[in-house]
N, C-alpha and C. Protein backbone atom coordinates (compact mmCIF):
# COMPACT_ATOMS: atom_id res chain seq x y z
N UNK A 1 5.67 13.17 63.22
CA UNK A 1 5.91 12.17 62.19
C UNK A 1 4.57 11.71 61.60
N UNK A 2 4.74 11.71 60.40
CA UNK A 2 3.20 10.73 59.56
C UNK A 2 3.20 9.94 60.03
N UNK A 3 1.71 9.13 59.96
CA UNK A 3 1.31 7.63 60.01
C UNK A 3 0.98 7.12 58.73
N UNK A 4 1.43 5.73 58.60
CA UNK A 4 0.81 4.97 57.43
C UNK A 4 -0.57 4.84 57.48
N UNK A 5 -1.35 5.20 56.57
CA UNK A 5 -2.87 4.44 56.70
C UNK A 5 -2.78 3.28 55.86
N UNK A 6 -4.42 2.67 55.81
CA UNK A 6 -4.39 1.63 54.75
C UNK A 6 -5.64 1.84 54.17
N UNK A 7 -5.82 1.98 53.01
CA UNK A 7 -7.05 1.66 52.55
C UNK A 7 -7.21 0.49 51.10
N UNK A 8 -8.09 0.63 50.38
CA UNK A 8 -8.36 -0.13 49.24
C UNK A 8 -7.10 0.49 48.15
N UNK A 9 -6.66 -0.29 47.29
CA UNK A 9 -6.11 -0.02 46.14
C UNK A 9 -7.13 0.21 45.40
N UNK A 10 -6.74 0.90 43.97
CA UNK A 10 -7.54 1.78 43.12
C UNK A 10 -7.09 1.32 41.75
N UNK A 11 -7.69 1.47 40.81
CA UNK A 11 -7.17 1.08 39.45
C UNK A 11 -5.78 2.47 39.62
N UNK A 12 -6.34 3.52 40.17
CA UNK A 12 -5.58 5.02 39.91
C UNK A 12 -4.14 4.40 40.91
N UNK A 13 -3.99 3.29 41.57
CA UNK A 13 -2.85 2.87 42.26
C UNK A 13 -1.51 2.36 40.95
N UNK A 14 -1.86 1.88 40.30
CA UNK A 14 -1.46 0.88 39.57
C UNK A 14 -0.03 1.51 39.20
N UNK A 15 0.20 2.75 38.50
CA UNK A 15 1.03 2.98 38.59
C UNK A 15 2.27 2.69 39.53
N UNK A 16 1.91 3.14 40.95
CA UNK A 16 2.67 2.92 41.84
C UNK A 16 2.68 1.61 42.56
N UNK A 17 1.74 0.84 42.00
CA UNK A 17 1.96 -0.85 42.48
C UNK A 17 3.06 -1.28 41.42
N UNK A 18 2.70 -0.95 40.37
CA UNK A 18 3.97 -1.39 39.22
C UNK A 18 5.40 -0.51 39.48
N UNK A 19 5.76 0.40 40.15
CA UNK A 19 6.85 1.29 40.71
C UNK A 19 7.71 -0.08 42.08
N UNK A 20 6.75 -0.18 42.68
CA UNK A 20 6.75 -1.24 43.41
C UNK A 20 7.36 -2.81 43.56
N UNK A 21 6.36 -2.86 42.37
CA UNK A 21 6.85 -4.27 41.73
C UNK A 21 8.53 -4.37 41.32
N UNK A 22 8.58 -3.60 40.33
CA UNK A 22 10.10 -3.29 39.95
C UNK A 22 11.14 -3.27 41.03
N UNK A 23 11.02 -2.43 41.91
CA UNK A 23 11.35 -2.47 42.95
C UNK A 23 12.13 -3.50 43.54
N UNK A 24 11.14 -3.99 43.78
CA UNK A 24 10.90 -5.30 44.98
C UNK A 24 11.19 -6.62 44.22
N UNK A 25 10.84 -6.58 43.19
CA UNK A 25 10.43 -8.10 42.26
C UNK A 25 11.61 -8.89 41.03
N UNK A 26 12.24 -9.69 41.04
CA UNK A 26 12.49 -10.22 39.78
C UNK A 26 11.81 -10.32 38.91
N UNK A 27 10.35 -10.92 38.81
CA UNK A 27 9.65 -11.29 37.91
C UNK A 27 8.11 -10.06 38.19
N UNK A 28 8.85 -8.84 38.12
CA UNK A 28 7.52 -7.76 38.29
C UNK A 28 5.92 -7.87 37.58
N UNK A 29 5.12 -7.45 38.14
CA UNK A 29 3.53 -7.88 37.43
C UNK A 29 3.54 -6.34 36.79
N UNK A 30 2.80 -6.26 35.93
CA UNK A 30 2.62 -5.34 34.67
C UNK A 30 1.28 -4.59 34.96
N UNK A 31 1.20 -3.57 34.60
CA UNK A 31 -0.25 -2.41 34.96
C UNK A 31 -1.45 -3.77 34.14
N UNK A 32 -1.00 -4.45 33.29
CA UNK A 32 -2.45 -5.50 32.83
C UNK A 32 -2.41 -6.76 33.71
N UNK A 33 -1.49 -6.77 34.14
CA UNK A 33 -2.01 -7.69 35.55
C UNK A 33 -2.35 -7.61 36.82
N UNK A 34 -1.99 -6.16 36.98
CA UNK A 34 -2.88 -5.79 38.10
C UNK A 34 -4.26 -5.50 37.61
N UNK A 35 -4.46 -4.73 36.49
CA UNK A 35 -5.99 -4.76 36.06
C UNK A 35 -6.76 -6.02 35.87
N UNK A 36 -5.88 -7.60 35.98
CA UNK A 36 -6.61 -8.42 35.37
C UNK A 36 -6.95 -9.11 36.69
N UNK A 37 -5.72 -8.41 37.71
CA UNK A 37 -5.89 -9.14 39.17
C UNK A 37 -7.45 -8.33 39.94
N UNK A 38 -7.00 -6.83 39.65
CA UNK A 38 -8.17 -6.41 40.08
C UNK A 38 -10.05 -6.90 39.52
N UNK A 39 -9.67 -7.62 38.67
CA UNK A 39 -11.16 -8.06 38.43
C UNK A 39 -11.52 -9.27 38.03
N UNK A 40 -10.71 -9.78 38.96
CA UNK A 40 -10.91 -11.53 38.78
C UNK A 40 -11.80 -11.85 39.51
N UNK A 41 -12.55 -10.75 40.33
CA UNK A 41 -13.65 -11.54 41.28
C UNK A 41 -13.42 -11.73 42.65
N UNK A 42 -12.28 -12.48 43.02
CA UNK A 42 -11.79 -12.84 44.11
C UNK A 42 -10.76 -11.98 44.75
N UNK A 43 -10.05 -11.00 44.11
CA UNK A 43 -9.07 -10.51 44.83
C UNK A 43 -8.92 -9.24 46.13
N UNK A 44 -8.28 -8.95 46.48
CA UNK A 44 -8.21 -8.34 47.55
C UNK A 44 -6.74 -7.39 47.60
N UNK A 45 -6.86 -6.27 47.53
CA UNK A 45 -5.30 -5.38 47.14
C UNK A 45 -5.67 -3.94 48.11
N UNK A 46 -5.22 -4.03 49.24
CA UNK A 46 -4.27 -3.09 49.85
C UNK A 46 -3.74 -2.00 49.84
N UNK A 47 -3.27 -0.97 49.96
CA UNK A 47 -2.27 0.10 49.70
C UNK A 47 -2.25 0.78 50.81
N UNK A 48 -1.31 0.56 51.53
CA UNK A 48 -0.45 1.46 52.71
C UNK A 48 -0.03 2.69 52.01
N UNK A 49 -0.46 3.62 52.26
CA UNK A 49 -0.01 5.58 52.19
C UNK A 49 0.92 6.45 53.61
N UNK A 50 1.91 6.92 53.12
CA UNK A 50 2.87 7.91 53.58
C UNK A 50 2.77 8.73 53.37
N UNK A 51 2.24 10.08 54.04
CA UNK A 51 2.71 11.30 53.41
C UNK A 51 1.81 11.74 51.95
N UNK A 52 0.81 10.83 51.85
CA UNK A 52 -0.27 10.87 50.70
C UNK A 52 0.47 10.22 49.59
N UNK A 53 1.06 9.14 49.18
CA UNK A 53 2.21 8.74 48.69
C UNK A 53 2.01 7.07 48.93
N UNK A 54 1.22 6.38 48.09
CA UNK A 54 1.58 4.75 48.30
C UNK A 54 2.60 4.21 48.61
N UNK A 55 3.06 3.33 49.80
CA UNK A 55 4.58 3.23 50.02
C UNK A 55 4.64 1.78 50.03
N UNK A 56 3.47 1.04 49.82
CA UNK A 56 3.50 -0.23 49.84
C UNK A 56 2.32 -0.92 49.65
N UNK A 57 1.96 -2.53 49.38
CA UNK A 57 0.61 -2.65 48.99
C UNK A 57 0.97 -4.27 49.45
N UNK A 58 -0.52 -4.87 49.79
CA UNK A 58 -0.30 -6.63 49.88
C UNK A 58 -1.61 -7.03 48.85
N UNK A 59 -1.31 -7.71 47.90
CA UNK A 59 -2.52 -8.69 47.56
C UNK A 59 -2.62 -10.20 47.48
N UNK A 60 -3.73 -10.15 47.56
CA UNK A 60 -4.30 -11.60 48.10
C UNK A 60 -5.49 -11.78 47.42
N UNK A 61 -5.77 -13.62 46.76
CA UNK A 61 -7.15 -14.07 46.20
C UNK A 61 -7.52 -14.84 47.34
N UNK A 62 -9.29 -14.59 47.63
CA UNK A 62 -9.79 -15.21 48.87
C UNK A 62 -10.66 -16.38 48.11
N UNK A 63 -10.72 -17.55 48.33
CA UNK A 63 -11.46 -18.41 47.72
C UNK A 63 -11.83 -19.26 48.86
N UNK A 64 -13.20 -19.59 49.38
CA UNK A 64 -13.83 -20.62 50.07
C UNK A 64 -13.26 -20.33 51.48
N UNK A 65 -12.92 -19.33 51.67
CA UNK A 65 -11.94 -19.44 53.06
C UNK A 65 -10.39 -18.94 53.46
N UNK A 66 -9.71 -19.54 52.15
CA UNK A 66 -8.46 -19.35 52.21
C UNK A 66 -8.08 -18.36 51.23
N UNK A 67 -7.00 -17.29 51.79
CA UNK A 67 -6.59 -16.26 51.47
C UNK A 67 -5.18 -16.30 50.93
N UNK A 68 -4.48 -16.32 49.78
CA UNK A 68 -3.62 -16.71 49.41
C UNK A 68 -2.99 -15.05 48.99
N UNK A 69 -1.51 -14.93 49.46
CA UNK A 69 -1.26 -13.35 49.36
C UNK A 69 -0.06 -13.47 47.96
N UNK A 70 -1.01 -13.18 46.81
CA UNK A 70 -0.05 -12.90 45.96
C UNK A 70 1.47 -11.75 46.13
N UNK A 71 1.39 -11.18 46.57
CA UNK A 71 2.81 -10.00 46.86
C UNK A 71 2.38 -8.83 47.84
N UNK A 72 3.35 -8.59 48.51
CA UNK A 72 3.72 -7.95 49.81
C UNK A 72 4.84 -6.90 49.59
N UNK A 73 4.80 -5.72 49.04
CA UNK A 73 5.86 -5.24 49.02
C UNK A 73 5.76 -3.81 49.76
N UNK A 74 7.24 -3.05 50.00
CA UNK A 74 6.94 -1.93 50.75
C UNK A 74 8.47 -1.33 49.85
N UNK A 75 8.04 0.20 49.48
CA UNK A 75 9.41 0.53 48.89
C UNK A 75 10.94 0.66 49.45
N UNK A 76 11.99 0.58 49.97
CA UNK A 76 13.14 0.38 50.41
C UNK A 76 12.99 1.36 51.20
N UNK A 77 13.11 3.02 51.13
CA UNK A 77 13.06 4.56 51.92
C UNK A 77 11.81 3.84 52.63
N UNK A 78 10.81 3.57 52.07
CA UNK A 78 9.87 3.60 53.45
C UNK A 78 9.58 2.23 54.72
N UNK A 79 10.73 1.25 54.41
CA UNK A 79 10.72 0.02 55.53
C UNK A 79 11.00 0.55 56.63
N UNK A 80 10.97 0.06 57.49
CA UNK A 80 10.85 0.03 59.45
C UNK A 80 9.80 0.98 60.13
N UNK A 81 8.75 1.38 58.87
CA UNK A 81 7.94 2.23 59.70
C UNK A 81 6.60 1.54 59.54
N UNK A 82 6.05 -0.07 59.72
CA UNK A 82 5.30 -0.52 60.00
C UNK A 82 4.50 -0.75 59.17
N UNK A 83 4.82 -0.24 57.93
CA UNK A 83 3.76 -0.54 56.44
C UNK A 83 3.44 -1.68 56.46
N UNK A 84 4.52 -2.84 56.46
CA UNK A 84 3.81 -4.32 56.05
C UNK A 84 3.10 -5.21 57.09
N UNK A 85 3.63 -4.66 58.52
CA UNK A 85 2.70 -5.75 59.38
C UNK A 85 1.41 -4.65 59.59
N UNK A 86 1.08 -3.49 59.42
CA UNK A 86 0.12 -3.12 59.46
C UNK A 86 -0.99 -3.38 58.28
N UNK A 87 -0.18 -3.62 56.78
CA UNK A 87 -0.76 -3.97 55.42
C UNK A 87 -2.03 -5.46 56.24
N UNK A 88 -0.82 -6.31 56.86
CA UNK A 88 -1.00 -7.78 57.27
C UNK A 88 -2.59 -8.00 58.11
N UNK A 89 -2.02 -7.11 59.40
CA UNK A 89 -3.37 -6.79 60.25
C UNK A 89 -4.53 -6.19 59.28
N UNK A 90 -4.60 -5.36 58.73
CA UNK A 90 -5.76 -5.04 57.69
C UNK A 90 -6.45 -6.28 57.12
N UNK A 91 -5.46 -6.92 56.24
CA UNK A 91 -5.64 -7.86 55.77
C UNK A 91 -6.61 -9.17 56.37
N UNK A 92 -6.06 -9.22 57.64
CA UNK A 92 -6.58 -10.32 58.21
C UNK A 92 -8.31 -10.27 58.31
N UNK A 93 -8.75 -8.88 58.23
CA UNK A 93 -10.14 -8.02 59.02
C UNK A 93 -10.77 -8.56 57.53
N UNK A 94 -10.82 -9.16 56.20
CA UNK A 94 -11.26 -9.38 55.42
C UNK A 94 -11.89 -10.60 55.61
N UNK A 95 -13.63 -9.87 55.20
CA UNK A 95 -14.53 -10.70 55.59
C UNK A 95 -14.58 -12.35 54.59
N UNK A 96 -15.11 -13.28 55.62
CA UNK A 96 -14.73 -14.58 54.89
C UNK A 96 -13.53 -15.28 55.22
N UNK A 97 -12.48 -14.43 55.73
CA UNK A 97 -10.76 -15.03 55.40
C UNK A 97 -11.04 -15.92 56.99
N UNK A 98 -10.37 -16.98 56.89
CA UNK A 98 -10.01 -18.06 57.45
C UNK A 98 -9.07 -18.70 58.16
N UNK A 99 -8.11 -18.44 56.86
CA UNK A 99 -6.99 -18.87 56.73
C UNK A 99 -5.98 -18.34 55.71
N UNK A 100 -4.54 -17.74 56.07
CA UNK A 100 -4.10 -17.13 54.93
C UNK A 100 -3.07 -18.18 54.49
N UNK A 101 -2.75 -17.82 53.35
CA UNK A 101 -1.17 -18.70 52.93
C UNK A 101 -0.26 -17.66 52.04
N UNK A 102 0.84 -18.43 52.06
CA UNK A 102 2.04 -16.89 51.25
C UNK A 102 2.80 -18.54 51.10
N UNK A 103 3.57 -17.64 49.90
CA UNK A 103 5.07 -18.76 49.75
C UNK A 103 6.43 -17.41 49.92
N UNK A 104 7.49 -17.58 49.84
CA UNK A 104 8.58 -16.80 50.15
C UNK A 104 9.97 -17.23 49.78
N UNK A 105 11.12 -16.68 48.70
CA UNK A 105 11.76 -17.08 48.79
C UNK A 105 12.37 -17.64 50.26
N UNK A 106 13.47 -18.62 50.04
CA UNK A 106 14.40 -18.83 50.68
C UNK A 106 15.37 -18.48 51.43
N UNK A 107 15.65 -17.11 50.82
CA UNK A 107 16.35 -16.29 50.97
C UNK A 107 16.10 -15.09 51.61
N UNK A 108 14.54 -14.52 51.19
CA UNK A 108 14.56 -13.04 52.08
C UNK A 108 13.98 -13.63 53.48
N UNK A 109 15.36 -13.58 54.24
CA UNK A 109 15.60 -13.85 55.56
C UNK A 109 14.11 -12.44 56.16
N UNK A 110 14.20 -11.45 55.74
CA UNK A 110 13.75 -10.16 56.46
C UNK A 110 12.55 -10.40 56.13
N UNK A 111 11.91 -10.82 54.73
CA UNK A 111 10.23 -11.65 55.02
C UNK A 111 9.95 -12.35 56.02
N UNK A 112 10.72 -13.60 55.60
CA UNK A 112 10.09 -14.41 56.58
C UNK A 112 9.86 -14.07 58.15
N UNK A 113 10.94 -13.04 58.31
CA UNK A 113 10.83 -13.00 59.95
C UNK A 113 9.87 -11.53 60.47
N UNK A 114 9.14 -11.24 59.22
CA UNK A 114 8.08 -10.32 59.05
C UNK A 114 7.09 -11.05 59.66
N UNK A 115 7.47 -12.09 58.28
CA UNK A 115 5.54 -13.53 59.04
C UNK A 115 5.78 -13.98 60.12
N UNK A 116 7.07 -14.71 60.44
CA UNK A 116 7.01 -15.15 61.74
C UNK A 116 6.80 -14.38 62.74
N UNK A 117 6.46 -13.23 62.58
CA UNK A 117 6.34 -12.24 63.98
C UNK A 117 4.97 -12.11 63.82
N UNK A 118 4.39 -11.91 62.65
CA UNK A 118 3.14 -11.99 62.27
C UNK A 118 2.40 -13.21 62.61
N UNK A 119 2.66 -14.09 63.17
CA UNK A 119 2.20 -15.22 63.90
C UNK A 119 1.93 -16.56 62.32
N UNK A 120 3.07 -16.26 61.40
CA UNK A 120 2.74 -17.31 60.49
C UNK A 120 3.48 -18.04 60.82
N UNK A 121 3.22 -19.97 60.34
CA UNK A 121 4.59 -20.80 60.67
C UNK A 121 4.57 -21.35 59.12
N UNK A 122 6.36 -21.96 59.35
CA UNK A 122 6.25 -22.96 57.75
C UNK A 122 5.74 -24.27 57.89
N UNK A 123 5.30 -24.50 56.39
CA UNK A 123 4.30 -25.36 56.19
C UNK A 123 5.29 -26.43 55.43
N UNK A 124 6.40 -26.02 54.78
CA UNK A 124 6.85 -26.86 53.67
C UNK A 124 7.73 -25.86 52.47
N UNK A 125 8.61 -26.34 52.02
CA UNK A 125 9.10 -26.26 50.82
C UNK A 125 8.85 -26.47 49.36
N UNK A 126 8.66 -25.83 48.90
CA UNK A 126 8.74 -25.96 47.13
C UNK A 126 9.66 -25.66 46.86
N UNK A 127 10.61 -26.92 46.35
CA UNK A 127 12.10 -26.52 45.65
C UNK A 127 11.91 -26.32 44.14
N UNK A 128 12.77 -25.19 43.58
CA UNK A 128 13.05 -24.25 42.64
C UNK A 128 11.95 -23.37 42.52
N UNK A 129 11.07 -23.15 43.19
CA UNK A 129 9.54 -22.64 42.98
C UNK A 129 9.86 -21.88 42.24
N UNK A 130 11.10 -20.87 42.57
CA UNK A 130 11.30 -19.30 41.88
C UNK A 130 12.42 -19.48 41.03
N UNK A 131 12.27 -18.71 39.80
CA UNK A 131 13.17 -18.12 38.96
C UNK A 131 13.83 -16.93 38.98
N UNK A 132 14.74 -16.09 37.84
CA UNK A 132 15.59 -15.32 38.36
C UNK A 132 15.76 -14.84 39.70
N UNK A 133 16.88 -15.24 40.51
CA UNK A 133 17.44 -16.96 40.09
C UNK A 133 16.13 -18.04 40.26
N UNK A 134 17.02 -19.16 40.00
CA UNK A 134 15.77 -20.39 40.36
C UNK A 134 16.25 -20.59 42.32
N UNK A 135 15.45 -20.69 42.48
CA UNK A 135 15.29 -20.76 44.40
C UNK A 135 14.15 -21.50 44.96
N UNK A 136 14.05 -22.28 46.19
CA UNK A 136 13.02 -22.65 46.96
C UNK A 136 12.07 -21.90 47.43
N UNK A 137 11.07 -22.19 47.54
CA UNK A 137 9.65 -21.49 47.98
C UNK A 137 9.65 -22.14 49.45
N UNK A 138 9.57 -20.84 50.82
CA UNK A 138 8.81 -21.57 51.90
C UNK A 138 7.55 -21.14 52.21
N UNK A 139 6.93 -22.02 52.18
CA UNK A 139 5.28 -22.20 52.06
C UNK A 139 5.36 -21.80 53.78
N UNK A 140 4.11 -21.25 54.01
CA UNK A 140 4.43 -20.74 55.24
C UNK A 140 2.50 -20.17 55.41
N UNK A 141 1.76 -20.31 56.54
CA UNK A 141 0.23 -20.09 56.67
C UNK A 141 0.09 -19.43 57.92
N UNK A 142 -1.02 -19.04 58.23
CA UNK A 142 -1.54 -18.15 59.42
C UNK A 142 -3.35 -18.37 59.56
N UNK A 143 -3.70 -18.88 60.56
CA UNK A 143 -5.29 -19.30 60.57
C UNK A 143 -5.86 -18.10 61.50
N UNK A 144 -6.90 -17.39 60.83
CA UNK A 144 -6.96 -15.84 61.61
C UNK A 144 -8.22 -16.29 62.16
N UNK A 145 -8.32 -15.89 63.07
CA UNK A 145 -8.54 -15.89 64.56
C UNK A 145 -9.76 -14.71 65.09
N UNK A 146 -10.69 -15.06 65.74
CA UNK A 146 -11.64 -14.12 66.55
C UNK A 146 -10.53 -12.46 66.90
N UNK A 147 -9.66 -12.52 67.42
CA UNK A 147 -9.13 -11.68 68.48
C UNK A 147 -8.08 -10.49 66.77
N UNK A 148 -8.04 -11.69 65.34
CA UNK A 148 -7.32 -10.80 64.80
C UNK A 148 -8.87 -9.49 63.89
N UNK A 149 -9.97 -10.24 64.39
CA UNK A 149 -11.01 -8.99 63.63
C UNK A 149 -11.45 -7.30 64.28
């Protein structure tokens, strides 16, 4: 059986981050917002590979410490084979990071209990945070740790 690796996302990803997005997303980000994410300075983007084949990606802006993970997605055929908590652990090894934060619908029961295994807890609610539909945000953090580098 393959293993997932992880390395850096690529402008040459984008395609398949936007394959992704659709995917995964109501409100999908567009090949100019990943280009605009990729060079804001601060960001940090991911890409888990299958089979030579992007199967999933996490990004995150790191500012002063705190690591805030804009989107986490993994394509449907390729879930239960460890893409996103391995995306996560990568993630954490980013120099500077502190402290991460994510928000999450309400609803994807199967996120949240991604983070919570991932050693995140909730922090709080933002009600209607999200649109199509409108839904609550659970704010939810993880303070990384000597033992996660």
């Amino acid at each position: 059986m393959a293993e997932i690796t992880i390395r850096q996302a690529t402008y040459d990803d984008i395609p398949s981050l936007c394959a992704l997005e659709i995917e995964c997303f109501s409100s999908p980000w567009s090949a100019k917002s990943f280009e605009d994410f990729f060079k804001n300075g601060c960001s940090h983007c991911l890409a888990a590979v299958y089979e030579g084949e992007v199967c999933g990606y996490v990004g995150m802006n790191l500012i002063l410490g705190e690591g805030e993970i804009t989107n986490l997605a993994v394509f449907r055929k390729y879930r239960r084979l460890g893409a996103a908590s391995e995306l996560l652990a990568q993630l954490y090894k980013t120099e500077g990071l502190e402290r991460l934060l994510l928000d999450v619908r309400e609803s994807n029961t199967a996120a949240r209990a991604l983070y919570e295994k991932c050693g995140f807890t909730v922090d709080g609610v933002r009600k209607g945070f999200y649109t199509k539909p409108r839904e609550d945000a659970v704010l939810m953090s993880r303070k990384i740790t000597q033992k996660d580098r």
